[in-house]
Each structure stands twice: as C-alpha cells, then as structure tokens.
C-alpha atoms as a PDB file:
ATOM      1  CA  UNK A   1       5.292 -13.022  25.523  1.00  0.00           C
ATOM      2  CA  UNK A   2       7.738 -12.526  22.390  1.00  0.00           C
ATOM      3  CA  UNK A   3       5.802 -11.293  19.193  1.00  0.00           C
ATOM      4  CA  UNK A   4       7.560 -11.753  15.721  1.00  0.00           C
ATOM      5  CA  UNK A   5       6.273  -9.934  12.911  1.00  0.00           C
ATOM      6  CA  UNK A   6       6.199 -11.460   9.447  1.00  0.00           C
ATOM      7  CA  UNK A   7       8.167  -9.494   7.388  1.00  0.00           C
ATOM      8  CA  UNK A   8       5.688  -7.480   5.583  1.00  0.00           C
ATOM      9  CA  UNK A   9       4.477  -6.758   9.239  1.00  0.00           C
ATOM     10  CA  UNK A  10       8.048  -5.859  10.227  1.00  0.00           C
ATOM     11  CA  UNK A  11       8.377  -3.391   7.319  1.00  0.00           C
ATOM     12  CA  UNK A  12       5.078  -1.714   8.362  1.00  0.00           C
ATOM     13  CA  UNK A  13       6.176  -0.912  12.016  1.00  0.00           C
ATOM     14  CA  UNK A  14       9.329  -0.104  10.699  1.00  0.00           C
ATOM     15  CA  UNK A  15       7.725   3.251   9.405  1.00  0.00           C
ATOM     16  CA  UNK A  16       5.516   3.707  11.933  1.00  0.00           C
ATOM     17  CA  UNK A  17       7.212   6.919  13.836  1.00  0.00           C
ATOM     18  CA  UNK A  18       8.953   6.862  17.448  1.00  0.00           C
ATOM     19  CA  UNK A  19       5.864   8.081  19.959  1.00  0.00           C
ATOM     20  CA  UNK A  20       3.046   7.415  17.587  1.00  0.00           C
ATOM     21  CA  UNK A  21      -0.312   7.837  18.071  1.00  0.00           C
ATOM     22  CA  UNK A  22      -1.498   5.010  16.212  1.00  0.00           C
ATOM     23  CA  UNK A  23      -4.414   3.740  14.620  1.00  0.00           C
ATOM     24  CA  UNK A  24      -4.529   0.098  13.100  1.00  0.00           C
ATOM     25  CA  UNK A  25      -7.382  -0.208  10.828  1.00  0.00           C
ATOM     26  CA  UNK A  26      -8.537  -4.085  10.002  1.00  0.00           C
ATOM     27  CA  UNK A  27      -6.119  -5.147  12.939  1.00  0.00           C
ATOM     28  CA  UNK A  28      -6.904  -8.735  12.650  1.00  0.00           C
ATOM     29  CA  UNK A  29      -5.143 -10.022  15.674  1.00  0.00           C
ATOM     30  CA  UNK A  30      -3.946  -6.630  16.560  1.00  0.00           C
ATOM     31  CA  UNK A  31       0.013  -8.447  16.486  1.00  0.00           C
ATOM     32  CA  UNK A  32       1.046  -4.926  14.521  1.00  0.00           C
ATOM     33  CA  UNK A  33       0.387  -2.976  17.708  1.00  0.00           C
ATOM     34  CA  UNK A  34       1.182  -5.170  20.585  1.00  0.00           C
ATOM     35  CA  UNK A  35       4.278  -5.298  19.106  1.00  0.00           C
ATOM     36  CA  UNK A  36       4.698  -1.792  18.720  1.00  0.00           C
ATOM     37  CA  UNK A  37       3.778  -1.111  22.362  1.00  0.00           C
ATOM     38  CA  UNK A  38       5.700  -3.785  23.661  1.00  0.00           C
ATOM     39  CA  UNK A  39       8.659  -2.564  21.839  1.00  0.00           C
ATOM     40  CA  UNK A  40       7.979   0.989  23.824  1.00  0.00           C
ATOM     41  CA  UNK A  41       7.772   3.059  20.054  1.00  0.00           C
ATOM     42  CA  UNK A  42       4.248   3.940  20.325  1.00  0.00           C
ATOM     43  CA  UNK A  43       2.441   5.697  23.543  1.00  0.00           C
ATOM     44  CA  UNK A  44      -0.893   4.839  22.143  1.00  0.00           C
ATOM     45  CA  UNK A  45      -2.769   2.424  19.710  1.00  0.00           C
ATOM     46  CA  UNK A  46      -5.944   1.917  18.847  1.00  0.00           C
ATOM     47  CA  UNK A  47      -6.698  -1.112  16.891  1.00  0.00           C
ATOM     48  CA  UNK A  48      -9.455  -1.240  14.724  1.00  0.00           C
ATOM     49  CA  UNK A  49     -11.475  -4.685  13.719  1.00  0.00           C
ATOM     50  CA  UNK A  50     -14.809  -4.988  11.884  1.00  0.00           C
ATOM     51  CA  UNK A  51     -15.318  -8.576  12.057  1.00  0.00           C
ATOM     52  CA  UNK A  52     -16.298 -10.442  15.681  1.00  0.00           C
ATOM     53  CA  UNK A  53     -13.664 -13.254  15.250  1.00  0.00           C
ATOM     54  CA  UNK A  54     -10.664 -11.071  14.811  1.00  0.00           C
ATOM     55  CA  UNK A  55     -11.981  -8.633  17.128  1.00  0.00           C
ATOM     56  CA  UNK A  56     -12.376 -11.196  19.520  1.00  0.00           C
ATOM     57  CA  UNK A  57      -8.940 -12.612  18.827  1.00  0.00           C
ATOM     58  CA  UNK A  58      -7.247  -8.672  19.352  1.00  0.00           C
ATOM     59  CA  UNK A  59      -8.729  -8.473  22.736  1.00  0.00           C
ATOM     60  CA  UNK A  60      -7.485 -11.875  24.255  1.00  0.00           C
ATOM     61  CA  UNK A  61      -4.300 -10.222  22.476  1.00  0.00           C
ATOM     62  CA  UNK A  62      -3.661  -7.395  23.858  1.00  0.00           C
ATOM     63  CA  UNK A  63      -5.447  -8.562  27.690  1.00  0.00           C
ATOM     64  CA  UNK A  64      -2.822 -11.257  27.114  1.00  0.00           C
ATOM     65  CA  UNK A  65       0.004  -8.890  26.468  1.00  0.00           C
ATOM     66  CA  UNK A  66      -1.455  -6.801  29.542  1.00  0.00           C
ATOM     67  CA  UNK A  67      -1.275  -3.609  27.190  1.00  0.00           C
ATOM     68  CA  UNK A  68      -4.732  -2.062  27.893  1.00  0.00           C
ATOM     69  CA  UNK A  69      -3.587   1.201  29.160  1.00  0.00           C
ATOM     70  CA  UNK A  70      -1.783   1.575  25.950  1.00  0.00           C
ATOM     71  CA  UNK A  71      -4.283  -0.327  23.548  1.00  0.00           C
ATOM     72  CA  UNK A  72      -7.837   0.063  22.678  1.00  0.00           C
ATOM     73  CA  UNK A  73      -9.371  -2.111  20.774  1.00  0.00           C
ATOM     74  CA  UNK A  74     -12.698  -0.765  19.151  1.00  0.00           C
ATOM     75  CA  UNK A  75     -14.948  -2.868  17.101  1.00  0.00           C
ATOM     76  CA  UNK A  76     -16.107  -0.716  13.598  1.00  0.00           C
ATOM     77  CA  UNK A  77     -16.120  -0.392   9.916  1.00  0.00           C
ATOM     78  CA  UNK A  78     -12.657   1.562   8.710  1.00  0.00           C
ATOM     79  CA  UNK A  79     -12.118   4.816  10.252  1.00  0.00           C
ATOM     80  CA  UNK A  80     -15.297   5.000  12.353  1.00  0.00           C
ATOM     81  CA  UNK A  81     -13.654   3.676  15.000  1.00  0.00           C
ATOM     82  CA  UNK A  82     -11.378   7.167  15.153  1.00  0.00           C
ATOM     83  CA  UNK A  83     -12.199  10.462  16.525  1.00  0.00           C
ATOM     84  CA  UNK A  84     -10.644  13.392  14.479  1.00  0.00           C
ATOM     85  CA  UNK A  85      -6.830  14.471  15.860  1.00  0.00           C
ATOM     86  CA  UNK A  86      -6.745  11.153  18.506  1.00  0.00           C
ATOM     87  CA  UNK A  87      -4.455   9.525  16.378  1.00  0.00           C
ATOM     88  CA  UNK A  88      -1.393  10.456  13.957  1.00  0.00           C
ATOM     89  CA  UNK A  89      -0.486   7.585  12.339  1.00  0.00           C
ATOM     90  CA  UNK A  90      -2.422   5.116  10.494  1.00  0.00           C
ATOM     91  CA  UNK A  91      -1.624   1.736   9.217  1.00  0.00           C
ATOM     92  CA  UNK A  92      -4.025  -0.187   7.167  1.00  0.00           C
ATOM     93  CA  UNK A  93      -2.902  -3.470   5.704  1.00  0.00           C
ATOM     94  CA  UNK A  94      -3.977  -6.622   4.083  1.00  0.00           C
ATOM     95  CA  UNK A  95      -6.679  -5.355   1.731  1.00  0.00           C
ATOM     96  CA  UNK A  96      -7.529  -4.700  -1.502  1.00  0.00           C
ATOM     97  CA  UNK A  97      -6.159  -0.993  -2.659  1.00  0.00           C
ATOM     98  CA  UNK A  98      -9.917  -0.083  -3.612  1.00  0.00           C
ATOM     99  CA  UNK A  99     -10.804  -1.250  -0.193  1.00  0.00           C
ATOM    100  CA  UNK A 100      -8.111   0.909   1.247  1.00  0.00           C
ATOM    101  CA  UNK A 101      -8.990   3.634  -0.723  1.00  0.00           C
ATOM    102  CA  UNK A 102     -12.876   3.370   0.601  1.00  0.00           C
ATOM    103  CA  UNK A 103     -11.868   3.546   4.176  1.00  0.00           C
ATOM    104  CA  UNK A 104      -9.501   6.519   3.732  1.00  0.00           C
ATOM    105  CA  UNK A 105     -12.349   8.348   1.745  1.00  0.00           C
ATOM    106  CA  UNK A 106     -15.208   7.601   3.896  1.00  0.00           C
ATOM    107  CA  UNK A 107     -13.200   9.124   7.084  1.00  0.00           C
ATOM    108  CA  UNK A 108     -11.105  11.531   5.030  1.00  0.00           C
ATOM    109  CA  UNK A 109     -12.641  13.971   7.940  1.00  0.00           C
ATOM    110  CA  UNK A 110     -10.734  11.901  11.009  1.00  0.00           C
ATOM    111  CA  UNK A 111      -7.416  12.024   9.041  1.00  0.00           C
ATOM    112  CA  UNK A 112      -7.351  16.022  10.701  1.00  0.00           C
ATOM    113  CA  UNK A 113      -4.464  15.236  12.974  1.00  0.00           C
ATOM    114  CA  UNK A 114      -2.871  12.567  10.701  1.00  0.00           C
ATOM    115  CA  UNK A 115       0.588  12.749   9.571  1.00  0.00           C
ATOM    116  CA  UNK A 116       1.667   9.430   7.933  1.00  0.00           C
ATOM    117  CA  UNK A 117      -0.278   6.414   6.509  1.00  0.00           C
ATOM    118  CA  UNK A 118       1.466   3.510   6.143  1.00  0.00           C
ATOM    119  CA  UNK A 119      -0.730   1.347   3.552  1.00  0.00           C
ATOM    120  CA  UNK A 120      -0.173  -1.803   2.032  1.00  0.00           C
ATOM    121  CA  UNK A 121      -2.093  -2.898  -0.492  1.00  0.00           C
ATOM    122  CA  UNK A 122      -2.438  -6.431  -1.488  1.00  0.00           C
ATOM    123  CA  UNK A 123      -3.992  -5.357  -5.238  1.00  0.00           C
ATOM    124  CA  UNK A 124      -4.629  -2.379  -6.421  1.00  0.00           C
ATOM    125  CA  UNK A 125      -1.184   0.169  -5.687  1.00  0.00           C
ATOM    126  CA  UNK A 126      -2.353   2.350  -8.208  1.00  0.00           C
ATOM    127  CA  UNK A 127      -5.480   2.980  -7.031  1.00  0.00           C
ATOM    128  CA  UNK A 128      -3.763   3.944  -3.613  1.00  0.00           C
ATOM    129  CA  UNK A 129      -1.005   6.352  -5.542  1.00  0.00           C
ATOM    130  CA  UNK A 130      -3.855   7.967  -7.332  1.00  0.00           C
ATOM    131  CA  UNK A 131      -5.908   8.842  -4.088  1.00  0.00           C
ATOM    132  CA  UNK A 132      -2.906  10.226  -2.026  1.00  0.00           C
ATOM    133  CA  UNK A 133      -2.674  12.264  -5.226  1.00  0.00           C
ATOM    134  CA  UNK A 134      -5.915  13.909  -5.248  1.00  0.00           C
ATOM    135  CA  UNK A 135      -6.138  14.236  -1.303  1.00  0.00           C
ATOM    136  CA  UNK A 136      -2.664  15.822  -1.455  1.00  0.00           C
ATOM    137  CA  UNK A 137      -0.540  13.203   0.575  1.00  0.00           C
ATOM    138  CA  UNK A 138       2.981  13.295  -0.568  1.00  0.00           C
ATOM    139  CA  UNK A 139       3.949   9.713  -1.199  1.00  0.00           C
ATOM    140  CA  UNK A 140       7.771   9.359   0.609  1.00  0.00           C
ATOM    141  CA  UNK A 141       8.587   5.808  -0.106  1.00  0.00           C
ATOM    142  CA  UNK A 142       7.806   2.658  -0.951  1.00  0.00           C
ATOM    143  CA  UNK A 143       9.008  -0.991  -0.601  1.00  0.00           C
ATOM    144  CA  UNK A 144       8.328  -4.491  -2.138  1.00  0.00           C
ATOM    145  CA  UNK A 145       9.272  -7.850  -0.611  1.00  0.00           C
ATOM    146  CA  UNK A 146       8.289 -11.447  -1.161  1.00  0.00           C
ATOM    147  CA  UNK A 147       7.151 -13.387   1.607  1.00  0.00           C
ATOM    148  CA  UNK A 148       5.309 -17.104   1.532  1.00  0.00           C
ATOM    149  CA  UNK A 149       5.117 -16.844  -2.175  1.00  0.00           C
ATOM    150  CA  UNK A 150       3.501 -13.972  -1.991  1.00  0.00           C
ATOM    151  CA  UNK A 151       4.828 -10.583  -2.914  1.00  0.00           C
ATOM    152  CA  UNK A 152       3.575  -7.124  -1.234  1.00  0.00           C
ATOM    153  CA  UNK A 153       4.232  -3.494  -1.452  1.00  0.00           C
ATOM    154  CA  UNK A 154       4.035  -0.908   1.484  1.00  0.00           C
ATOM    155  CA  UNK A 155       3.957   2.890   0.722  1.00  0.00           C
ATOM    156  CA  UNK A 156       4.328   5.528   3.146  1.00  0.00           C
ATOM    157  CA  UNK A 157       2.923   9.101   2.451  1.00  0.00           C
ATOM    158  CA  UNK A 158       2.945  12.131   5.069  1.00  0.00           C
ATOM    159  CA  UNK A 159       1.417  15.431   4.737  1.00  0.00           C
ATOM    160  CA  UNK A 160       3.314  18.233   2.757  1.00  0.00           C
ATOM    161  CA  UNK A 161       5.746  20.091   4.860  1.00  0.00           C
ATOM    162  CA  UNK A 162       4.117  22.434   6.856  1.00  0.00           C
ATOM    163  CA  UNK A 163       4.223  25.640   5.380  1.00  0.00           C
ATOM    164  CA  UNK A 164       3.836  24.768   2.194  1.00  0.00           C
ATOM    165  CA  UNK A 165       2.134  26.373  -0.575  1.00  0.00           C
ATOM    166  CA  UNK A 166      -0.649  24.179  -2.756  1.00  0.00           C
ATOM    167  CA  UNK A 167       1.560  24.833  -5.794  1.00  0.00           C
ATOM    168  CA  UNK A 168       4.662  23.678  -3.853  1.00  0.00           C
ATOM    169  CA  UNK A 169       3.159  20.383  -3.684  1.00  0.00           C
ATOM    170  CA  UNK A 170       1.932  20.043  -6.992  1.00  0.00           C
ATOM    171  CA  UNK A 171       5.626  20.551  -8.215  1.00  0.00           C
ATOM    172  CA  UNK A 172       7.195  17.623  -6.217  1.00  0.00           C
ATOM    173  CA  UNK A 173       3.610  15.332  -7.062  1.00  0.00           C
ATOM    174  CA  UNK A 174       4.776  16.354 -10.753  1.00  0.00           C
ATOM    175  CA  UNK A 175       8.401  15.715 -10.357  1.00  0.00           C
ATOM    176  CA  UNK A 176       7.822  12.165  -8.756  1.00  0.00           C
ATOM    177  CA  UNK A 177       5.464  11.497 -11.825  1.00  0.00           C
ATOM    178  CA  UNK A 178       7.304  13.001 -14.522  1.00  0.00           C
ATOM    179  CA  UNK A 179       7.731  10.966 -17.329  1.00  0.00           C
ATOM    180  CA  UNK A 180      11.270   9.783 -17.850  1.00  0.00           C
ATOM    181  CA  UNK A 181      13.070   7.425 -20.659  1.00  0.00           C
ATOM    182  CA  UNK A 182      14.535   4.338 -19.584  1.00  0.00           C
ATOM    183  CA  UNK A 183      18.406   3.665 -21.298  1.00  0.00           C
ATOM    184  CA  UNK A 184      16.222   1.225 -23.880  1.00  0.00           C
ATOM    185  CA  UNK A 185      14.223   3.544 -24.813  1.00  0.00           C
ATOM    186  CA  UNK A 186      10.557   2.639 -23.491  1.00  0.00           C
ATOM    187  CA  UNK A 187       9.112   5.765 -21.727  1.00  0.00           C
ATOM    188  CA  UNK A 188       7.554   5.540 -18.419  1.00  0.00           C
ATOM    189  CA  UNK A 189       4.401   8.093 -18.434  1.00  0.00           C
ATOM    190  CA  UNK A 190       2.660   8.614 -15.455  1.00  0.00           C
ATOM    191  CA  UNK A 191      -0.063   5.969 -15.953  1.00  0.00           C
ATOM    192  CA  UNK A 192       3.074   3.464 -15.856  1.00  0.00           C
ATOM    193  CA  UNK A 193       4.553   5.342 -12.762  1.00  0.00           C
ATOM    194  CA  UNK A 194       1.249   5.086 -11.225  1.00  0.00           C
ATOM    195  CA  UNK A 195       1.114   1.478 -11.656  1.00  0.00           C
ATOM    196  CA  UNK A 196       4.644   0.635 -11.278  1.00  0.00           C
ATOM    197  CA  UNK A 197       5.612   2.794  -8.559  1.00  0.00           C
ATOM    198  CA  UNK A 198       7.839   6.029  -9.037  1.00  0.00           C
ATOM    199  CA  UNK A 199      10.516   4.839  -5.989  1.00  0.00           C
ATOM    200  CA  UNK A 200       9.786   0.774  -7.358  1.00  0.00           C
ATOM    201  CA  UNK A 201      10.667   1.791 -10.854  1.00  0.00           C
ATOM    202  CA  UNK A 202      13.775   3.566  -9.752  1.00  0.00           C
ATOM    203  CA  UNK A 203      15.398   0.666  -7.804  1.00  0.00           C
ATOM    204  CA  UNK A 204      14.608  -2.112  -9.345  1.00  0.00           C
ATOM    205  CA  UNK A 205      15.230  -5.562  -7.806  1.00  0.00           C
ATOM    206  CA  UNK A 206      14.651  -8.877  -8.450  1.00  0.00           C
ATOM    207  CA  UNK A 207      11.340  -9.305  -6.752  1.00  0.00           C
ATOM    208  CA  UNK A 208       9.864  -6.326  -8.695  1.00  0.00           C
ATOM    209  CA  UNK A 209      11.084  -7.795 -11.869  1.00  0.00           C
ATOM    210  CA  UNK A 210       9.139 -11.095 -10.691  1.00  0.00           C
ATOM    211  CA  UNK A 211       5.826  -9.102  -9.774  1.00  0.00           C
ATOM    212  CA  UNK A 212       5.902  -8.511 -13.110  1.00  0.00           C
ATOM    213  CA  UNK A 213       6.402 -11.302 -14.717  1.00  0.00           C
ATOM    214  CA  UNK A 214       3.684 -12.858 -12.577  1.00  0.00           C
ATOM    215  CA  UNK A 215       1.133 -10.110 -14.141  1.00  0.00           C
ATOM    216  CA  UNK A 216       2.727 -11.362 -17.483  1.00  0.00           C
ATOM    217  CA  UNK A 217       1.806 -14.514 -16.975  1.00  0.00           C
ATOM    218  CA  UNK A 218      -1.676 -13.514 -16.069  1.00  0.00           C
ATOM    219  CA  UNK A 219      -2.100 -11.928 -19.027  1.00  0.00           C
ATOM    220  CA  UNK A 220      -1.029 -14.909 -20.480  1.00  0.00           C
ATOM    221  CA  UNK A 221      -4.043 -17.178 -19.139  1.00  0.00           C
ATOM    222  CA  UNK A 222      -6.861 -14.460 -20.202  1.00  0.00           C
ATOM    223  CA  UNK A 223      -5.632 -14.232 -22.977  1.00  0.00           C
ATOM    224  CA  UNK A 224      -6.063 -18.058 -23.706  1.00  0.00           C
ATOM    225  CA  UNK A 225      -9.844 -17.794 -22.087  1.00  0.00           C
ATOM    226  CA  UNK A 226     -10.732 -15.358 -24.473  1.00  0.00           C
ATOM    227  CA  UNK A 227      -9.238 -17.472 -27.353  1.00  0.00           C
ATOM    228  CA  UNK A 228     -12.147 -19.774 -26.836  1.00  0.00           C
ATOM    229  CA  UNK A 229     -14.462 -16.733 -27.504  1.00  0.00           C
ATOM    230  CA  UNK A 230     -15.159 -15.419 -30.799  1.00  0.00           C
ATOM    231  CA  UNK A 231     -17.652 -12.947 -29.747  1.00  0.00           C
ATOM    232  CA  UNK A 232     -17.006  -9.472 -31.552  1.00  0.00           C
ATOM    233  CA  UNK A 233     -16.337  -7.576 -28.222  1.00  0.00           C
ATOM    234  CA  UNK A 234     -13.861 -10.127 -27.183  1.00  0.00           C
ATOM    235  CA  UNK A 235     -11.522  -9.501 -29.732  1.00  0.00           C
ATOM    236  CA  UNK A 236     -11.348  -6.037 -29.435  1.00  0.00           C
ATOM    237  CA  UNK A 237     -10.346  -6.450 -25.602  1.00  0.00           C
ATOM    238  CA  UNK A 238      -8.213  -8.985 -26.731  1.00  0.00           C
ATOM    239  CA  UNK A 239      -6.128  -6.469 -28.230  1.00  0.00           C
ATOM    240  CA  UNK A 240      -5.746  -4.168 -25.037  1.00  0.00           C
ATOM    241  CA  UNK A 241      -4.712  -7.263 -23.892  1.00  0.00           C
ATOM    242  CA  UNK A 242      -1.949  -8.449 -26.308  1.00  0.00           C
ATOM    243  CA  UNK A 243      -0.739  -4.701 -25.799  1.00  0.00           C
ATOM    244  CA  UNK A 244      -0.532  -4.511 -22.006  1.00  0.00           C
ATOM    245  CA  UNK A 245       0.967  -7.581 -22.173  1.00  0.00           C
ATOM    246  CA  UNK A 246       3.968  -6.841 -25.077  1.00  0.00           C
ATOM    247  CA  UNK A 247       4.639  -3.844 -23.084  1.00  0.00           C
ATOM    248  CA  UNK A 248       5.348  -5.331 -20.127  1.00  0.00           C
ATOM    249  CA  UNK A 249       7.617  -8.239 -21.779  1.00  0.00           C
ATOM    250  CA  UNK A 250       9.354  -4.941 -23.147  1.00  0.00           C
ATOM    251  CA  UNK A 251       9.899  -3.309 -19.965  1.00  0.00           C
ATOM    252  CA  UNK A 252      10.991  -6.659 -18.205  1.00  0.00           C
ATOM    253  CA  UNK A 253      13.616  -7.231 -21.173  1.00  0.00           C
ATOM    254  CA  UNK A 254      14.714  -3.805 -20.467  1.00  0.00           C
ATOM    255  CA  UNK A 255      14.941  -3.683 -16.877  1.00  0.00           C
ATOM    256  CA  UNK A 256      16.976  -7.206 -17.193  1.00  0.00           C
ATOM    257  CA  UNK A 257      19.197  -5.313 -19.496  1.00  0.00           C
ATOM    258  CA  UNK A 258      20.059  -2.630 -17.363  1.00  0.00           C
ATOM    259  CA  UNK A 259      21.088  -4.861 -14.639  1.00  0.00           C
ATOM    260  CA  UNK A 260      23.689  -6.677 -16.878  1.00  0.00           C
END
C-alpha cells in the first residue's frame, strides 16, 4: 500500500524528526503516521482521534497498513490520549489556531518529554505564535503553501536549547519579534510580526503576498455589510476596519515593490 501525502501533509512529516516518538492529535485517517512508519522515520506513533468516524477510519488504516506494533490509535479529546514523556513530537493539524491552542493548554502537563510541535493552523497563526510565546517554545520556522485553493501555514517550535537560561530565551523571543522597517518605510511591530509571521515576513513569496490580498478582500465585503448599517457602533468599527484594511494594501504595495 503506497500513501501520498498532500502537500501540506508532506511539509508536516517533513519536520517531524528521524526516530520520533510521535503523537498525532485529530489524526483523521491517521495517513500522517502510516506514512511516517511506513517510511521507517518514526519508531512509534500514536494517533489521536476524537470523533468515531475518523477513528474508525484510522484503525482500518493502520490494520490495513499492518503497522500496529508501531501505531496506536487511541480514541480522546486533544492530548488526553498522551501520557506525560511517551511521546516527543507532536503534530496537530487541520484546526482552528484557537482550537490548537486549547488542546496544547489543556495538556500543557503531557508536553514534559516534548521537544517539537509541528502545528498548522488553518485560522488563527497568531494566536498559535502568541501561546508558544508565553509557554516558552522557541518558534524555528515556518512555511506557507497553496494547495486546492487553499493556502496553509505550518510552524515548527522546539524547546530552548538545553541549558539555557530564562533570560536567554527571552532575548532570541525578542530578537525574532523586534520591530524592524521595511525599505518603504511601513514598520512591522510585533502585533504585525505576530500576525504575519517573523520567518513569513522575511521571505516573502508570492503565495504570502496572495494570503493577503485574500484578507484584503475580506475586509472588503464587511466592510460593504456594515455600509448597510447606520447604527452608531457600526461606524466606529467601521473605522478599525478601513484602517486594517489601508494598512494592509500598504504593506502589499510595498512588499510588491521590493520584489521589482
């Protein structure tokens, strides 16, 4: 049995370490790890699935794949399906970022033995940067890609280096966040870094340009609903509106520029 990965998939168990311990949370079909075992990189995987139809579908999966000496597949809500320091990697995909960042926060005591989380969120990045923050994960990288009309981002964060100090880490977390002028003159902060990405922002490509000309464009549309409104409250929103929105057509023009 040949398993292909789609490519946000692919990029996932691309960062998923050689000899992993691994724990798939919301496994769906639990392809991410059968692949991963098949492929010999992991030398244990447990894949986590809340609902009965997916968790279902992961066990005819991996029976199918005849990987049950390498995968378990445990039916439960997030991390309750983990037992502190059984796994050291975890990969949660396919959610909402507040979603993600539930899950991570509810279990934050199995994540003992954890080294890397590989998380991709389908909305919500920054709420996912801001949590890795405060629970002192360094984030190490992150990629976008467009797949099916869709377009995703997957961020990998590991634990300081051991040895470090606490302020150690709080001077690389305020390096990657420092605020820094683009050649046009609009300052990222870190709220914008945050949102945008501190690695995204750095290289940017033509599907990051696109991500944000889709949130543009959505900006566009609410801003015509509340149009139709002229409640008093409205139009004061409408204005935090109008300015989110001019200064991302000002970073877009800018980021266009600097590609010239």
């Amino acid at each position: 049995m040949i398993i292909k990965l789609s490519k946000r998939l692919q990029q996932i168990a691309d960062w998923v370490p050689k000899n992993s311990r691994l724990a798939d949370i919301g496994s769906d079909h639990a392809l991410l790890p059968t692949y991963l075992a098949k492929e010999k990189h992991i030398v244990k995987a447990i894949a986590g699935e809340v609902n009965p139809g997916p968790f279902d579908a992961a066990v005819r999966q991996v029976k199918g794949a005849r990987l049950e000496s390498i995968i378990e597949v445990r039916r439960g809500d997030g991390l309750a399906v983990v037992q502190a320091d059984e796994v050291d990697c975890i990969t949660i995909a396919g959610m909402g970022g507040g979603l993600i960042v539930s899950i991570l926060q509810a279990g934050v005591d199995k994540l003992s033995g954890v080294q890397r989380l590989v998380l991709q969120p389908n909305v919500g990045e920054d709420l996912v940067r801001q949590w890795l923050r405060e629970e002192k994960w360094l984030l190490k990288a992150e990629h976008i890609l467009e797949e099916d009309g869709k377009i995703y981002e997957v961020l990998l964060a590991e634990r300081p280096i051991e040895g470090w100090q606490a302020d150690e880490f709080v001077q690389a977390d305020k390096s990657m966040y420092a605020s820094r002028q683009l050649a046009c003159g609009f300052v990222l902060d870190e709220q914008w870094l945050l949102k945008l990405g501190p690695y995204l922002s750095q290289e940017v490509s033509d599907v990051f340009i696109e991500k944000w000309q889709h949130e543009v464009n959505k900006q566009e549309r609410i801003l015509n609903t509340m149009a139709k409104s002229d409640a008093e409250e409205t139009a004061e929103r409408r204005e935090q509106f109008v300015a989110y929105k001019s200064e991302l057509e000002e970073l877009i023009a800018c980021w266009q520029k600097g590609r010239q």
